[in-house]
C-alpha atoms as a PDB file:
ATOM      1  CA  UNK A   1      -0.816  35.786  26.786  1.00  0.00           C
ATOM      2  CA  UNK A   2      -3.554  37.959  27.371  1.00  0.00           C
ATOM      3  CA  UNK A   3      -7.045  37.067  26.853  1.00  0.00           C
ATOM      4  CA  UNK A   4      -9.415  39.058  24.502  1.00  0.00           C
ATOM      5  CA  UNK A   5     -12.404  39.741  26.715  1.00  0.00           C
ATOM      6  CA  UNK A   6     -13.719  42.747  23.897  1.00  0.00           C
ATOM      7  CA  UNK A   7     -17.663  41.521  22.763  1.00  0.00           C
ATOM      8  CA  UNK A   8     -18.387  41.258  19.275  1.00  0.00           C
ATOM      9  CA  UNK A   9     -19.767  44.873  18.341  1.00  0.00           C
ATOM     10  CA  UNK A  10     -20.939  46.255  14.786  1.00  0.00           C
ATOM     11  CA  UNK A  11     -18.816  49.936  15.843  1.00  0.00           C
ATOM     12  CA  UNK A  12     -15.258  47.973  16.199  1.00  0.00           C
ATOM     13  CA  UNK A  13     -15.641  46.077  12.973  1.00  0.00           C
ATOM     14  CA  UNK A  14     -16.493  49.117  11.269  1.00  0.00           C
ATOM     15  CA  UNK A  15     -13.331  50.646  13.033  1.00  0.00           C
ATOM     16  CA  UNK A  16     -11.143  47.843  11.822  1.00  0.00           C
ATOM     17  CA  UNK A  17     -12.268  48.483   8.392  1.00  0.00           C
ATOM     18  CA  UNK A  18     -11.197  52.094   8.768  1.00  0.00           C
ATOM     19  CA  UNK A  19      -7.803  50.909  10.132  1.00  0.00           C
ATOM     20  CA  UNK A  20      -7.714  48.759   7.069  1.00  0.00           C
ATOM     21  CA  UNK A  21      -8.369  51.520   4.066  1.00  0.00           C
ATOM     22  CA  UNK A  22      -5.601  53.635   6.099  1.00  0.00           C
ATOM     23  CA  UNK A  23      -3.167  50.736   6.022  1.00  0.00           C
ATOM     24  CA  UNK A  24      -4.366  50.789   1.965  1.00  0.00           C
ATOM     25  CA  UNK A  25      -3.844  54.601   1.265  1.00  0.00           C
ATOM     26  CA  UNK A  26      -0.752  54.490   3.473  1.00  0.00           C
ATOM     27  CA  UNK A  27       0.488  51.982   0.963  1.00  0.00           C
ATOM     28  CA  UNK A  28      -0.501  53.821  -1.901  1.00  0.00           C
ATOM     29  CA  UNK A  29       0.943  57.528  -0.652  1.00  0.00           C
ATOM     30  CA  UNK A  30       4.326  55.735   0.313  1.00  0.00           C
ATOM     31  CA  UNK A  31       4.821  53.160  -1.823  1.00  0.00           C
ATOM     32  CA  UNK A  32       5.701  54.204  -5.872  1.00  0.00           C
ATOM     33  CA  UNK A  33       5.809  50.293  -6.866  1.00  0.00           C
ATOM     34  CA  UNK A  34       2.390  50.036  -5.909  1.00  0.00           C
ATOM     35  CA  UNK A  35       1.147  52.830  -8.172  1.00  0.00           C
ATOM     36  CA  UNK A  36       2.572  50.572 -10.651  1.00  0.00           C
ATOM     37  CA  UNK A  37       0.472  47.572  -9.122  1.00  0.00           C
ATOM     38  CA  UNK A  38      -2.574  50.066  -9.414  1.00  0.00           C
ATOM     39  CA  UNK A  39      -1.877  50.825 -12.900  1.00  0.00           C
ATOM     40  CA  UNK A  40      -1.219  46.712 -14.119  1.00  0.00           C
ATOM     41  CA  UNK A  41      -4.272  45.803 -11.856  1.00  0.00           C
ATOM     42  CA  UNK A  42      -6.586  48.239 -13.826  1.00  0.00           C
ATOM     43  CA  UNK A  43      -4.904  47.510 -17.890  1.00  0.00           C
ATOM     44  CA  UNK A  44      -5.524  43.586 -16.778  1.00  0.00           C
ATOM     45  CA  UNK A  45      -9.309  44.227 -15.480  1.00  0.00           C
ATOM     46  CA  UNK A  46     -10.071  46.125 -18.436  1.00  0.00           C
ATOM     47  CA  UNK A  47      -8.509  44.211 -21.075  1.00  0.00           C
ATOM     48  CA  UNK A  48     -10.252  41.688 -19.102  1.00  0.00           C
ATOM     49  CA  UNK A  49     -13.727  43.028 -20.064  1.00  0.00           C
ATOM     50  CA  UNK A  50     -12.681  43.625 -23.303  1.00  0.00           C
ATOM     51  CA  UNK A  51     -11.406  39.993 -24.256  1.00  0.00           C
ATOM     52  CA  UNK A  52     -14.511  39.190 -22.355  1.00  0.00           C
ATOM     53  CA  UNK A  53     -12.833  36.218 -20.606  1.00  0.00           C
ATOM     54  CA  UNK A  54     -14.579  33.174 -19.191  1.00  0.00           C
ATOM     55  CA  UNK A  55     -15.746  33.442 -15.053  1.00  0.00           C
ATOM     56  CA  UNK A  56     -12.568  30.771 -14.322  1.00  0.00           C
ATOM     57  CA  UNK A  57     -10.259  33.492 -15.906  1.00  0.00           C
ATOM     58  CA  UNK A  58     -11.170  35.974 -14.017  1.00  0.00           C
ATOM     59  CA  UNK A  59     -10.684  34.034 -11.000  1.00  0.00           C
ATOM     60  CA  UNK A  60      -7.381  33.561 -12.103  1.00  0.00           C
ATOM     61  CA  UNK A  61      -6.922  36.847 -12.507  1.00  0.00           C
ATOM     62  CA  UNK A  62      -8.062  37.714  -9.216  1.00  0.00           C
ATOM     63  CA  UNK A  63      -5.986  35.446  -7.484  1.00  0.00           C
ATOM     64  CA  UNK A  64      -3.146  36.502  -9.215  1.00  0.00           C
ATOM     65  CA  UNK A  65      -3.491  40.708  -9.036  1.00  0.00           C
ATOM     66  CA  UNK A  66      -4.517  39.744  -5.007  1.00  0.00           C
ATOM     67  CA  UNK A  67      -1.460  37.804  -4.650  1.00  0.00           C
ATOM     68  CA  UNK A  68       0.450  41.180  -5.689  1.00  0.00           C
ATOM     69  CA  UNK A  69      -1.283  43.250  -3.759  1.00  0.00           C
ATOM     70  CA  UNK A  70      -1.218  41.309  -0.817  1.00  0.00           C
ATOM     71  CA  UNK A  71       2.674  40.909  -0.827  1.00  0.00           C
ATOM     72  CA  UNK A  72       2.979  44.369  -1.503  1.00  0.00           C
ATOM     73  CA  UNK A  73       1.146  45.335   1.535  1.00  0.00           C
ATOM     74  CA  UNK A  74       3.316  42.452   3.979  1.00  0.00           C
ATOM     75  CA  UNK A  75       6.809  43.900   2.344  1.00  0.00           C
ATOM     76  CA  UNK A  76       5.418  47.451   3.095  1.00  0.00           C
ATOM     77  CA  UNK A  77       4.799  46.120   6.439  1.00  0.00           C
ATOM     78  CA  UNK A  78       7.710  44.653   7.018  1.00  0.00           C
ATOM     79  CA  UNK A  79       9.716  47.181   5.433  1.00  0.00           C
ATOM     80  CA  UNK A  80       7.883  49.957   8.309  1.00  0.00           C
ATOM     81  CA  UNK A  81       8.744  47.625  11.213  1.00  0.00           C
ATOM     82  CA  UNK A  82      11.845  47.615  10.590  1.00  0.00           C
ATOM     83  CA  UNK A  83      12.440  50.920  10.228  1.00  0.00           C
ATOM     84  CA  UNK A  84      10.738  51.076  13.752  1.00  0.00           C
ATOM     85  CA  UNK A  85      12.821  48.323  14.848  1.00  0.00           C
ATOM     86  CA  UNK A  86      16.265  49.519  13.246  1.00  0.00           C
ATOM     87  CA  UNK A  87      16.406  53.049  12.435  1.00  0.00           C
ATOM     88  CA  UNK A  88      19.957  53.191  11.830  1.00  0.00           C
ATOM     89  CA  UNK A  89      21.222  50.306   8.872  1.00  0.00           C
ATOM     90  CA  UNK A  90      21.670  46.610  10.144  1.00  0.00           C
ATOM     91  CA  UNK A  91      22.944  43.796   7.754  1.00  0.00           C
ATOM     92  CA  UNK A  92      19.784  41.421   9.035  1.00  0.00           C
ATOM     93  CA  UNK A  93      16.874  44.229   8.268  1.00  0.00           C
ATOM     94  CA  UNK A  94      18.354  44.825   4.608  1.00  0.00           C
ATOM     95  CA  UNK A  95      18.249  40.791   4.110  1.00  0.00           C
ATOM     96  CA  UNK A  96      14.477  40.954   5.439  1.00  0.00           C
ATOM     97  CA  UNK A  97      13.888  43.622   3.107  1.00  0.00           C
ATOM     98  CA  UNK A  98      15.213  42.208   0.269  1.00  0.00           C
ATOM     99  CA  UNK A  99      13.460  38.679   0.641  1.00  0.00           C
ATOM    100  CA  UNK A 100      10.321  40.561   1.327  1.00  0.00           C
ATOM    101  CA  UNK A 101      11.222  42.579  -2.082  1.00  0.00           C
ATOM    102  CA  UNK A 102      11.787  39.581  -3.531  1.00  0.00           C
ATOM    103  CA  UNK A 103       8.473  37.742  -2.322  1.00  0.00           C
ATOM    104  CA  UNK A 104       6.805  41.078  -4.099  1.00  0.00           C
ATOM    105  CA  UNK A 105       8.659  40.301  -7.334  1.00  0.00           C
ATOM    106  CA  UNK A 106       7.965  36.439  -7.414  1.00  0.00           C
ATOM    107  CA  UNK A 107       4.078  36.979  -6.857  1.00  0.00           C
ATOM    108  CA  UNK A 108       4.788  39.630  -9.749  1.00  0.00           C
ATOM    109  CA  UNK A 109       6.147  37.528 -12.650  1.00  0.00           C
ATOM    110  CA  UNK A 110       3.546  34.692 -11.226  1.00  0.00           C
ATOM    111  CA  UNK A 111       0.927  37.123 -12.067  1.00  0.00           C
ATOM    112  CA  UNK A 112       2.641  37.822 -15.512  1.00  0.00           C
ATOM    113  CA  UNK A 113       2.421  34.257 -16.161  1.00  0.00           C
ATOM    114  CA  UNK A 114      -0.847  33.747 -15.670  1.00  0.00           C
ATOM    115  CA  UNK A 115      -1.805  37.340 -17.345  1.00  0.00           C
ATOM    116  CA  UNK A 116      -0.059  35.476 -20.796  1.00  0.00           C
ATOM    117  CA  UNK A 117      -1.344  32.084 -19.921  1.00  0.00           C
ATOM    118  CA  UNK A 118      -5.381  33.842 -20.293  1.00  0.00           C
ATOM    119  CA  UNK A 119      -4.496  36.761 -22.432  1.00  0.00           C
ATOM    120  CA  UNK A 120      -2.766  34.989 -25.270  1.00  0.00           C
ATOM    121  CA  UNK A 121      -5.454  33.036 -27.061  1.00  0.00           C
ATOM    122  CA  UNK A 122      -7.147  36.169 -27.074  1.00  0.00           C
ATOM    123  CA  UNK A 123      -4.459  38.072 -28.143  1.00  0.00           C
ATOM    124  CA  UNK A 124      -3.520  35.771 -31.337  1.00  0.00           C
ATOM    125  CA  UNK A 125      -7.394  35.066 -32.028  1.00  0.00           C
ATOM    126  CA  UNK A 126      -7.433  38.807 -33.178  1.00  0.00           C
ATOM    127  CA  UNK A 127      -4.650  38.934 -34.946  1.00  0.00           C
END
């Protein structure tokens, strides 16, 4: 393995940064589901704000809309390494796909579930 001699500097952390917003927009400009993830992350921040819900529920919140987010960005990933890898359709990079799908849509319906868990009080106190 080959040993990282590179010295701490302010200019390469700032240009992994950059790397990471263009792994972000690429995300965003080629991915539709996570203009959907965009979308539920701001209704759930601003009904949020609205409901005015405690500092723990936000965590919660957080947790659960990074969870999303952050599969979404390993299955897109994935799902570009493979392409890489496999141009051309193999039986092993659609079952890698479709467990990293399905590692999107767990951390999804997680995030539901604790979206009703927090929003439901409020919900039925203003009924």
């Amino acid at each position: 393995m080959k040993e990282n001699t590179k010295a701490f500097s302010l200019a390469g952390r700032v240009k992994s940064i950059q790397h990471a917003l263009s792994g972000i927009t690429e995300m965003l400009r080629g991915q539709p589901n996570a203009w959907i993830h965009l979308f539920a992350t701001l209704c759930v921040a601003l009904t949020a704000y609205l409901f005015k819900v405690s500092a723990s529920e936000w965590c919660f919140l957080v947790l659960a809309i990074t969870a999303v987010w952050v599969s979404e960005a390993l299955n897109t990933a994935l799902e570009f390494l493979c392409d890489a890898a496999s141009p051309d359709f193999h039986p092993l990079v659609k079952k890698s796909k479709d467990v990293a799908a399905g590692a999107v849509l767990l951390s999804a319906i997680c995030a539901s579930i604790v979206g009703l868990i927090i929003f439901t009080p409020y919900v039925a106190a203003h009924l």
